[in-house]
ModelCIF file with pLDDT and N, C-alpha, C, O atoms, coordinates in Angstrom:
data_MODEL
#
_entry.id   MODEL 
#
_entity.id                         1 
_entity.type                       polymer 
_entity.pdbx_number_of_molecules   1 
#
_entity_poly.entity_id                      1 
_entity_poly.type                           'polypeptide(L)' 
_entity_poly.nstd_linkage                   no 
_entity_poly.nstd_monomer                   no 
_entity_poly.pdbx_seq_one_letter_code       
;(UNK)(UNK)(UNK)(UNK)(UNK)(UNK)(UNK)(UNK)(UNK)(UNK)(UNK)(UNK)(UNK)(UNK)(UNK)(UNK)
(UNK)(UNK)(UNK)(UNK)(UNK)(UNK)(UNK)(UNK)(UNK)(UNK)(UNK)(UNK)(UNK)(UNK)(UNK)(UNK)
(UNK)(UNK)(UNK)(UNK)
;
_entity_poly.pdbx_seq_one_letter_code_can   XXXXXXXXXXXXXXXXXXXXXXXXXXXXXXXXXXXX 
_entity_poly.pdbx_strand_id                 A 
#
loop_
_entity_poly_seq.entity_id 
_entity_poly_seq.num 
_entity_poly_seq.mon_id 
_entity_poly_seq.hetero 
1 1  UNK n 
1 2  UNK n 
1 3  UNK n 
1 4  UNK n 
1 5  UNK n 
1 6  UNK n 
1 7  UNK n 
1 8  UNK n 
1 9  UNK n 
1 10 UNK n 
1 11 UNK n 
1 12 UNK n 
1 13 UNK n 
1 14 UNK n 
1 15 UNK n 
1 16 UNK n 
1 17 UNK n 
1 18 UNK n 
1 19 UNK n 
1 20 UNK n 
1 21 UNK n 
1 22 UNK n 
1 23 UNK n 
1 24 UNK n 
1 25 UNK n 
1 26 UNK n 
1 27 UNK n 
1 28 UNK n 
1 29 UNK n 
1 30 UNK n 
1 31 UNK n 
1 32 UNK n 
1 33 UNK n 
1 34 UNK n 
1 35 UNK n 
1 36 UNK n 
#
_struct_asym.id          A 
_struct_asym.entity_id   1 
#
loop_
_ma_qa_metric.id 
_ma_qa_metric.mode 
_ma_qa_metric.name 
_ma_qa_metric.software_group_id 
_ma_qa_metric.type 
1 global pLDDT . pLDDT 
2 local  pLDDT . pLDDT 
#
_ma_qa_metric_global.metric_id      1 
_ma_qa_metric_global.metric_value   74.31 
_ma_qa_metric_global.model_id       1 
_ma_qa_metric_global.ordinal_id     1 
#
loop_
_ma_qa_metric_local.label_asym_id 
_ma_qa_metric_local.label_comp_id 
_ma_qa_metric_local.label_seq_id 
_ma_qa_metric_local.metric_id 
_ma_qa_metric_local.metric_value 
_ma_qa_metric_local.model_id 
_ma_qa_metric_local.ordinal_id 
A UNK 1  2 56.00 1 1  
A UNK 2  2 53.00 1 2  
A UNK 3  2 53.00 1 3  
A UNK 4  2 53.00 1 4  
A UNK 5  2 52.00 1 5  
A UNK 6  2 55.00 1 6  
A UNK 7  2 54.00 1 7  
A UNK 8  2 54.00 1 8  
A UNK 9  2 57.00 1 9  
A UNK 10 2 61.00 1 10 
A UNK 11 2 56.00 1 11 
A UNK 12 2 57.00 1 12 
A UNK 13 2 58.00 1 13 
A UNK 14 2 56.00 1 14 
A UNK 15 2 59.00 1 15 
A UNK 16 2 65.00 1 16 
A UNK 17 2 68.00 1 17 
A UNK 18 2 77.00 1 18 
A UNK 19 2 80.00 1 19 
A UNK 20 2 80.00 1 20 
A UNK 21 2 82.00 1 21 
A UNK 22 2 87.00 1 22 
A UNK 23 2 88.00 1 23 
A UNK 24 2 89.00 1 24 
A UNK 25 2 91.00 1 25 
A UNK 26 2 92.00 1 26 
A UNK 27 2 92.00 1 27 
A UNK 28 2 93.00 1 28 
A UNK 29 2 94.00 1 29 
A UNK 30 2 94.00 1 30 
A UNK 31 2 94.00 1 31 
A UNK 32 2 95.00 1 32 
A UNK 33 2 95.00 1 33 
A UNK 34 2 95.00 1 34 
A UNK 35 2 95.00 1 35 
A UNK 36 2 95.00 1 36 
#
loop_
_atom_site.group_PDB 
_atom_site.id 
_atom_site.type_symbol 
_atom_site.label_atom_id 
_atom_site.label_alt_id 
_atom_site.label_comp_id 
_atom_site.label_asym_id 
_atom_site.label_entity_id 
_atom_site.label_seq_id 
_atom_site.pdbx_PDB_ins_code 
_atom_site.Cartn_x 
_atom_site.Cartn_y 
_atom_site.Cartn_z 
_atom_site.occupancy 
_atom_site.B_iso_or_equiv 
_atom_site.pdbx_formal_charge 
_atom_site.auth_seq_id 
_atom_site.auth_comp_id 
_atom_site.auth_asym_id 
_atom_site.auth_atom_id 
_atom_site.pdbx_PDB_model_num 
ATOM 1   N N  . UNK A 1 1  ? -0.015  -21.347 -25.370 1.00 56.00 ? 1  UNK A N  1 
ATOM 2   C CA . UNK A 1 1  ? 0.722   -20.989 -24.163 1.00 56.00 ? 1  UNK A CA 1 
ATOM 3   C C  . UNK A 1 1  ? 0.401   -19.570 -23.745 1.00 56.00 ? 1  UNK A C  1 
ATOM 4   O O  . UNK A 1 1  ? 0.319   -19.319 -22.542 1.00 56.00 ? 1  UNK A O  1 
ATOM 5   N N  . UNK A 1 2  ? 0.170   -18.411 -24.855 1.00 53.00 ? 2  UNK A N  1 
ATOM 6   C CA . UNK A 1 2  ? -0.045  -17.321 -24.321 1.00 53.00 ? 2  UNK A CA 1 
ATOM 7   C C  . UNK A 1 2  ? -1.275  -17.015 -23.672 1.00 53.00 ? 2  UNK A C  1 
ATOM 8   O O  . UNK A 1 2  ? -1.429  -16.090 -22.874 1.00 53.00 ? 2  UNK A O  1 
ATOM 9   N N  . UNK A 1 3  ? -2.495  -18.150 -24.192 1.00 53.00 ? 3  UNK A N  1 
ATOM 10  C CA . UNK A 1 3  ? -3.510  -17.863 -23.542 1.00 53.00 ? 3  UNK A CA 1 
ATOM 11  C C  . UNK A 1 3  ? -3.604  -18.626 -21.977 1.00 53.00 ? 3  UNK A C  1 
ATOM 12  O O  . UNK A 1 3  ? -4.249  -18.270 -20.991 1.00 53.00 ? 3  UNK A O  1 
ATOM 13  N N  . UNK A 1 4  ? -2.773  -19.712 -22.150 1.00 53.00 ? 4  UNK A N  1 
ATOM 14  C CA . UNK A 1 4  ? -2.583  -19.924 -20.923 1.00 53.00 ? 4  UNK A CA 1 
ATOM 15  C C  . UNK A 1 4  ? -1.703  -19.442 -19.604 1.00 53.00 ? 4  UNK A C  1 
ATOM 16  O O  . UNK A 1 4  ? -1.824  -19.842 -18.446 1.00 53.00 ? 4  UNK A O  1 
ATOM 17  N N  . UNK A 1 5  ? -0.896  -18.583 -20.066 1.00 52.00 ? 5  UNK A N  1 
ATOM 18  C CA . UNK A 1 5  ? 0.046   -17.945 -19.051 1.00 52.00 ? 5  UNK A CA 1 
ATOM 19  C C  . UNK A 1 5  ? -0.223  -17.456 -17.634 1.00 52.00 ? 5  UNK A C  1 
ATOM 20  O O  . UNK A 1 5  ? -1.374  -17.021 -17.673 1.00 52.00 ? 5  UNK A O  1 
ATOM 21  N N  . UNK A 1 6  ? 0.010   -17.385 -17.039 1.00 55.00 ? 6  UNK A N  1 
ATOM 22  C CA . UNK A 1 6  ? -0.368  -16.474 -16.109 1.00 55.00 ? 6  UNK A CA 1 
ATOM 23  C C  . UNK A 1 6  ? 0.290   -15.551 -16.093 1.00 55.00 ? 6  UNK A C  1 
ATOM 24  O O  . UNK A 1 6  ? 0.120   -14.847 -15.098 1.00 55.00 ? 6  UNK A O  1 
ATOM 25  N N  . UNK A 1 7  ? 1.481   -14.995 -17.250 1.00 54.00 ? 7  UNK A N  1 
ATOM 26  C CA . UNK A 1 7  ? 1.514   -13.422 -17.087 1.00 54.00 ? 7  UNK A CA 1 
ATOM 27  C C  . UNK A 1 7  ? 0.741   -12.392 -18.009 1.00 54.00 ? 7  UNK A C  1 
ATOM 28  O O  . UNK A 1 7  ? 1.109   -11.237 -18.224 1.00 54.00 ? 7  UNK A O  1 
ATOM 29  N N  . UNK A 1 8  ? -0.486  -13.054 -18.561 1.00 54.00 ? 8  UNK A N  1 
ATOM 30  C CA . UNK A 1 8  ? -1.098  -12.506 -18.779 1.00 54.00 ? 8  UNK A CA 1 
ATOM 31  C C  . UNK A 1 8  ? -2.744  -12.535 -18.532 1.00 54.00 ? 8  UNK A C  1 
ATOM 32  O O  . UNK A 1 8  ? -3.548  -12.566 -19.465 1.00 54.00 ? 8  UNK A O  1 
ATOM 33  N N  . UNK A 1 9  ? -2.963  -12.525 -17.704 1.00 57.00 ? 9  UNK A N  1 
ATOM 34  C CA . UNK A 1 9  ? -4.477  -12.881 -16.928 1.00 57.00 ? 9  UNK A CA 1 
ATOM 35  C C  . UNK A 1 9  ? -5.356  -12.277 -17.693 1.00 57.00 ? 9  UNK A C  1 
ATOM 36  O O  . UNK A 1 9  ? -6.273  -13.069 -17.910 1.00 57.00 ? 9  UNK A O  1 
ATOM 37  N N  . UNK A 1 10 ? -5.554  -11.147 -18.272 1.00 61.00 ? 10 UNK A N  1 
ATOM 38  C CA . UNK A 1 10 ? -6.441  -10.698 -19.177 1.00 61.00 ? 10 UNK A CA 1 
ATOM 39  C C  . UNK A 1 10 ? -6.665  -11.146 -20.094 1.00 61.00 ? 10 UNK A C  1 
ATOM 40  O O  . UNK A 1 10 ? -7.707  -10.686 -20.561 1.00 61.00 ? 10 UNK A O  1 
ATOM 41  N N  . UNK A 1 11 ? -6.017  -12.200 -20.950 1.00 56.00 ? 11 UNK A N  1 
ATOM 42  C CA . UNK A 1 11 ? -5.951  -13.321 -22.016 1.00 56.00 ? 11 UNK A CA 1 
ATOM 43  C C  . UNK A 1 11 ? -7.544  -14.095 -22.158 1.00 56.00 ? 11 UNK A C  1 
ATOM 44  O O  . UNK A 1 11 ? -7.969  -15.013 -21.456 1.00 56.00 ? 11 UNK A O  1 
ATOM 45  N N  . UNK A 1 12 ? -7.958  -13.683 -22.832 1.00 57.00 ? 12 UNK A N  1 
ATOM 46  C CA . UNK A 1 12 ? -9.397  -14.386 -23.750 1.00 57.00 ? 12 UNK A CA 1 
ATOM 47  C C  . UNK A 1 12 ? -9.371  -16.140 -23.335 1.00 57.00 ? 12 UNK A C  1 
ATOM 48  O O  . UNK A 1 12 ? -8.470  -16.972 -23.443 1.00 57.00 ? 12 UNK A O  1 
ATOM 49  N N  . UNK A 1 13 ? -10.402 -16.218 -22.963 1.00 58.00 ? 13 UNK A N  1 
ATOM 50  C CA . UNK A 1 13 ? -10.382 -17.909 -22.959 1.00 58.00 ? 13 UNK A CA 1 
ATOM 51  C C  . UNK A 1 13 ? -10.965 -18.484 -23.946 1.00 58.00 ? 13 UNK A C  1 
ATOM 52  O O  . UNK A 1 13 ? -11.666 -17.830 -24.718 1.00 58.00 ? 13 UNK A O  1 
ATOM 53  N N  . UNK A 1 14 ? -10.774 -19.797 -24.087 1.00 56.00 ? 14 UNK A N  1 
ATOM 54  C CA . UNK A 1 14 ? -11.311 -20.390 -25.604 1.00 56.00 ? 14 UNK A CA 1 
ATOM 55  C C  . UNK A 1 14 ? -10.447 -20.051 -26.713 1.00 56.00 ? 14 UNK A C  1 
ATOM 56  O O  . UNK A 1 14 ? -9.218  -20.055 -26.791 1.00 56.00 ? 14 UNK A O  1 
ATOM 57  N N  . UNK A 1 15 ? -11.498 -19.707 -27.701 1.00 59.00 ? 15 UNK A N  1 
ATOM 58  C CA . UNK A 1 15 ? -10.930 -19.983 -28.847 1.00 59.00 ? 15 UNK A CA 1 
ATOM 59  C C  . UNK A 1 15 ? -10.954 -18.106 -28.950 1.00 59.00 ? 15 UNK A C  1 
ATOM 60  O O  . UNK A 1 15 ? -10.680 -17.803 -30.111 1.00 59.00 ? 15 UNK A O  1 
ATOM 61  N N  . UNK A 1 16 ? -11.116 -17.264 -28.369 1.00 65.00 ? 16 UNK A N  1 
ATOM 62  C CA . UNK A 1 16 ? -11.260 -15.482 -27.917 1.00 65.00 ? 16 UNK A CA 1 
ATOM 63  C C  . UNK A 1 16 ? -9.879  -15.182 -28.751 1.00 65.00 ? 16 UNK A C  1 
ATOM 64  O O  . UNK A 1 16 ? -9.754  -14.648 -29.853 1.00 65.00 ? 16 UNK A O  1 
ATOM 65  N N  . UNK A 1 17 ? -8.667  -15.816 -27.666 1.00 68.00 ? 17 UNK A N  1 
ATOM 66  C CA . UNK A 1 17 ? -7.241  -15.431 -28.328 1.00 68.00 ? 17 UNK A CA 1 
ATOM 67  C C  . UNK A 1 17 ? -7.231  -15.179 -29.991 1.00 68.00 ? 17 UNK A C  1 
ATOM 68  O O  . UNK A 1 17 ? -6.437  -14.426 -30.553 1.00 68.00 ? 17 UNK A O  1 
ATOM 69  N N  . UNK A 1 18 ? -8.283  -15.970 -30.669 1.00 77.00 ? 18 UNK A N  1 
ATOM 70  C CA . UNK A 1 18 ? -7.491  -16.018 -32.180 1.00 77.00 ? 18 UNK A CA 1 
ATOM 71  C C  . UNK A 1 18 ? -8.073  -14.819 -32.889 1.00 77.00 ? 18 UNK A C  1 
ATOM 72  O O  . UNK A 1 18 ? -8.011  -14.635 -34.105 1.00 77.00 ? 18 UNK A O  1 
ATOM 73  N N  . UNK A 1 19 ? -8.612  -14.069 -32.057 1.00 80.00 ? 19 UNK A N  1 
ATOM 74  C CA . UNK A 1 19 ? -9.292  -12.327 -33.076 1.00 80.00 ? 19 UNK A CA 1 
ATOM 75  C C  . UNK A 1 19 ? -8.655  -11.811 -33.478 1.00 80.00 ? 19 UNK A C  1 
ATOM 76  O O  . UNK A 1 19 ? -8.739  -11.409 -34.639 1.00 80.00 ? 19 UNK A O  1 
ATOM 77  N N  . UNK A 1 20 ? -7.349  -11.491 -32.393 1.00 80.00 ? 20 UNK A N  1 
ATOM 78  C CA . UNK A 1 20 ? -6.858  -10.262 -32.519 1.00 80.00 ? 20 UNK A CA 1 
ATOM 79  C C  . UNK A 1 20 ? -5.170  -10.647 -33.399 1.00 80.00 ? 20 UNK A C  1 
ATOM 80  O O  . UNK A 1 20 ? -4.251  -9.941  -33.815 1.00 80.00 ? 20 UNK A O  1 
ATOM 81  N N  . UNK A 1 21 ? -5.358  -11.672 -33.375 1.00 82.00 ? 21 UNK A N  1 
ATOM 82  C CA . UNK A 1 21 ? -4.246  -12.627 -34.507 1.00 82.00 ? 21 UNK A CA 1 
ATOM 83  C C  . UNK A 1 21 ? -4.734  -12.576 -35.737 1.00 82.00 ? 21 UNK A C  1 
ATOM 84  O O  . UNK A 1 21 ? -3.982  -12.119 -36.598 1.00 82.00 ? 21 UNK A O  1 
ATOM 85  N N  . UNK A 1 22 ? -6.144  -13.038 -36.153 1.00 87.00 ? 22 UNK A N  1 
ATOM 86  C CA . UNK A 1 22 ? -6.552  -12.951 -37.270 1.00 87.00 ? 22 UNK A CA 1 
ATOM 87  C C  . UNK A 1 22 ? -7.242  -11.910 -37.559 1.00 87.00 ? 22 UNK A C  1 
ATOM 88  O O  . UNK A 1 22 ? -8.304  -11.994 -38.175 1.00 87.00 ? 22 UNK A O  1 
ATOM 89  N N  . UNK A 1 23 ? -6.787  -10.908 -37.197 1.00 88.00 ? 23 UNK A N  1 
ATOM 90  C CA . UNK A 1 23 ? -7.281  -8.947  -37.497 1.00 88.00 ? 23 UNK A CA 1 
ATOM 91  C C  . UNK A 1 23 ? -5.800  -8.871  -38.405 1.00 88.00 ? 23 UNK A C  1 
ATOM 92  O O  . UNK A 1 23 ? -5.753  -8.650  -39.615 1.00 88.00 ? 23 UNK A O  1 
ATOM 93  N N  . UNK A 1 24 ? -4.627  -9.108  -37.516 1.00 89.00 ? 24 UNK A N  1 
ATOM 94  C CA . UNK A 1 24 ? -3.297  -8.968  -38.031 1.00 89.00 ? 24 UNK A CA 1 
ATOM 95  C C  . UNK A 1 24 ? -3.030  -9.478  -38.951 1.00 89.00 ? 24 UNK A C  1 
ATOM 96  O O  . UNK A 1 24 ? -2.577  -8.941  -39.961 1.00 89.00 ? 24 UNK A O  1 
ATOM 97  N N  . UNK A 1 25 ? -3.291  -10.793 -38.764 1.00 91.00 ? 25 UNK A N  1 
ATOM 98  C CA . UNK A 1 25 ? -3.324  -11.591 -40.607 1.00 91.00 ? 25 UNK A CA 1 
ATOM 99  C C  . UNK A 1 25 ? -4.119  -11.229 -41.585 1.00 91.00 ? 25 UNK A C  1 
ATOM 100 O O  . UNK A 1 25 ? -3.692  -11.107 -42.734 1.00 91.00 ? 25 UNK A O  1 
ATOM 101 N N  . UNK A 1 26 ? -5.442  -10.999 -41.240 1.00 92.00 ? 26 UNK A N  1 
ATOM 102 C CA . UNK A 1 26 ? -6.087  -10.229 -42.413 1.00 92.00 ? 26 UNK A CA 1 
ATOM 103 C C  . UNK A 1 26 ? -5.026  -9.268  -43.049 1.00 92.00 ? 26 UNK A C  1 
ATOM 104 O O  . UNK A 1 26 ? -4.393  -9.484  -44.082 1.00 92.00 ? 26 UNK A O  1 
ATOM 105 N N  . UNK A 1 27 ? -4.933  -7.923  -42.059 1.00 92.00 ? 27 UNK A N  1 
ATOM 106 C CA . UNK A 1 27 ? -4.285  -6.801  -42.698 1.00 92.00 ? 27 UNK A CA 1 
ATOM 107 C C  . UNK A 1 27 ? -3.249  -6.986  -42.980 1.00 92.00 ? 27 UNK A C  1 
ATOM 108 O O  . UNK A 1 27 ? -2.667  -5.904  -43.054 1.00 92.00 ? 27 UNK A O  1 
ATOM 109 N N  . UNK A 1 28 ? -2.146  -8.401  -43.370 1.00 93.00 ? 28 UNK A N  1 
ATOM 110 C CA . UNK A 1 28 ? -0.917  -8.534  -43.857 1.00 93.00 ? 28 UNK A CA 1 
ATOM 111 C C  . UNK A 1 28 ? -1.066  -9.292  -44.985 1.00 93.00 ? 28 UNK A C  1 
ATOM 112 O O  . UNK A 1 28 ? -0.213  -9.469  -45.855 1.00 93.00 ? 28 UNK A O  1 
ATOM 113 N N  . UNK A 1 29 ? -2.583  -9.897  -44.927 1.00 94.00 ? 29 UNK A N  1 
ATOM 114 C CA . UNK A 1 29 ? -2.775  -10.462 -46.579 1.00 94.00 ? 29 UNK A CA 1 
ATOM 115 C C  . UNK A 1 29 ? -3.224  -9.737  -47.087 1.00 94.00 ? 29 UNK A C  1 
ATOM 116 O O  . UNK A 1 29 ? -3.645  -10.225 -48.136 1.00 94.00 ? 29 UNK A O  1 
ATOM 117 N N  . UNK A 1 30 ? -3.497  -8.507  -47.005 1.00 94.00 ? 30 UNK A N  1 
ATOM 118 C CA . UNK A 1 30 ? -4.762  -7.364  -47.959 1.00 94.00 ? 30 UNK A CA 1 
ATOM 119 C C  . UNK A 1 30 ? -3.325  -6.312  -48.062 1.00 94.00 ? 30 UNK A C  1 
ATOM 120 O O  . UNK A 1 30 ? -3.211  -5.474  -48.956 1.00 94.00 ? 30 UNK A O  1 
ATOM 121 N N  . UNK A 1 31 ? -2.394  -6.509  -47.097 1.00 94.00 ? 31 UNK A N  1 
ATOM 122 C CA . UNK A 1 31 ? -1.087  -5.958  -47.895 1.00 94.00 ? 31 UNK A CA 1 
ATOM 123 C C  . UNK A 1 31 ? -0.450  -6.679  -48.959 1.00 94.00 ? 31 UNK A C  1 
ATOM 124 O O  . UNK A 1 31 ? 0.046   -6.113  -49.933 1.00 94.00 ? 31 UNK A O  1 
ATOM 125 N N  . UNK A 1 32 ? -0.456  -7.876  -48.791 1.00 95.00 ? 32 UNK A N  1 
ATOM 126 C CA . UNK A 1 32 ? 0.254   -8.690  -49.404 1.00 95.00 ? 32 UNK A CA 1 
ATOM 127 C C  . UNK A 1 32 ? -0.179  -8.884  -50.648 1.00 95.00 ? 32 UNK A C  1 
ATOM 128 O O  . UNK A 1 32 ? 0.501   -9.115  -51.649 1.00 95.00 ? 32 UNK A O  1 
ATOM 129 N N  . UNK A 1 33 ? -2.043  -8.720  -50.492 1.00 95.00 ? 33 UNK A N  1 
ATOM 130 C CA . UNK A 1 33 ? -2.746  -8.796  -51.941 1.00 95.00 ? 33 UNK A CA 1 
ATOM 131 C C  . UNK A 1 33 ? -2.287  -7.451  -52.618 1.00 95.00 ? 33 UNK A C  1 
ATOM 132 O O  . UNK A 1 33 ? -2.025  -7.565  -53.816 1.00 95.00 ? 33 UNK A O  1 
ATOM 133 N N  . UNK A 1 34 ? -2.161  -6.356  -52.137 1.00 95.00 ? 34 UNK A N  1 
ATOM 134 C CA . UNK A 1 34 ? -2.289  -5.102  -52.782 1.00 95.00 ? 34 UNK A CA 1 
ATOM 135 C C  . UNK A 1 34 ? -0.858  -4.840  -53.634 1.00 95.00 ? 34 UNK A C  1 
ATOM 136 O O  . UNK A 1 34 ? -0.742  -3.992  -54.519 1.00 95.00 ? 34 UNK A O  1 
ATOM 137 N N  . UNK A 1 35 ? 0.280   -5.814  -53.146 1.00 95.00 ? 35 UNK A N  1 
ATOM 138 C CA . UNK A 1 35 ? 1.762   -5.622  -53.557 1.00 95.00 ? 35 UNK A CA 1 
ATOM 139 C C  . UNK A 1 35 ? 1.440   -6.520  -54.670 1.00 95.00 ? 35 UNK A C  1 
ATOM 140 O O  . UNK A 1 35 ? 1.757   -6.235  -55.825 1.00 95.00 ? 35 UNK A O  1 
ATOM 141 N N  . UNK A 1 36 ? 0.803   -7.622  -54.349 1.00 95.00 ? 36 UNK A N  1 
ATOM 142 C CA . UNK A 1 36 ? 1.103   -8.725  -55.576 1.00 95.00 ? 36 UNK A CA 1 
ATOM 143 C C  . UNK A 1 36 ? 0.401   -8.276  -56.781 1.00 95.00 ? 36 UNK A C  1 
ATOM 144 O O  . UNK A 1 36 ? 0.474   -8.933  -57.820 1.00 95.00 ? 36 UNK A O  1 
#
């Protein structure tokens, strides 16, 4: 939905959206590794 919105027109088409999601998940499992 977010890539489809139109309140956000600058939104990546395709499969673009999932970078900047899986930048964030990386760096919350390399936290998550570093606690465990």
């Amino acid at each position: 939905a977010l890539s489809r919105s139109g309140a956000y027109p600058d939104a990546p088409h395709g499969l673009g959206f999932i970078e900047p999601a899986m930048s964030e998940f990386v760096d919350e499992a390399e936290a998550l590794q570093a606690n465990v």
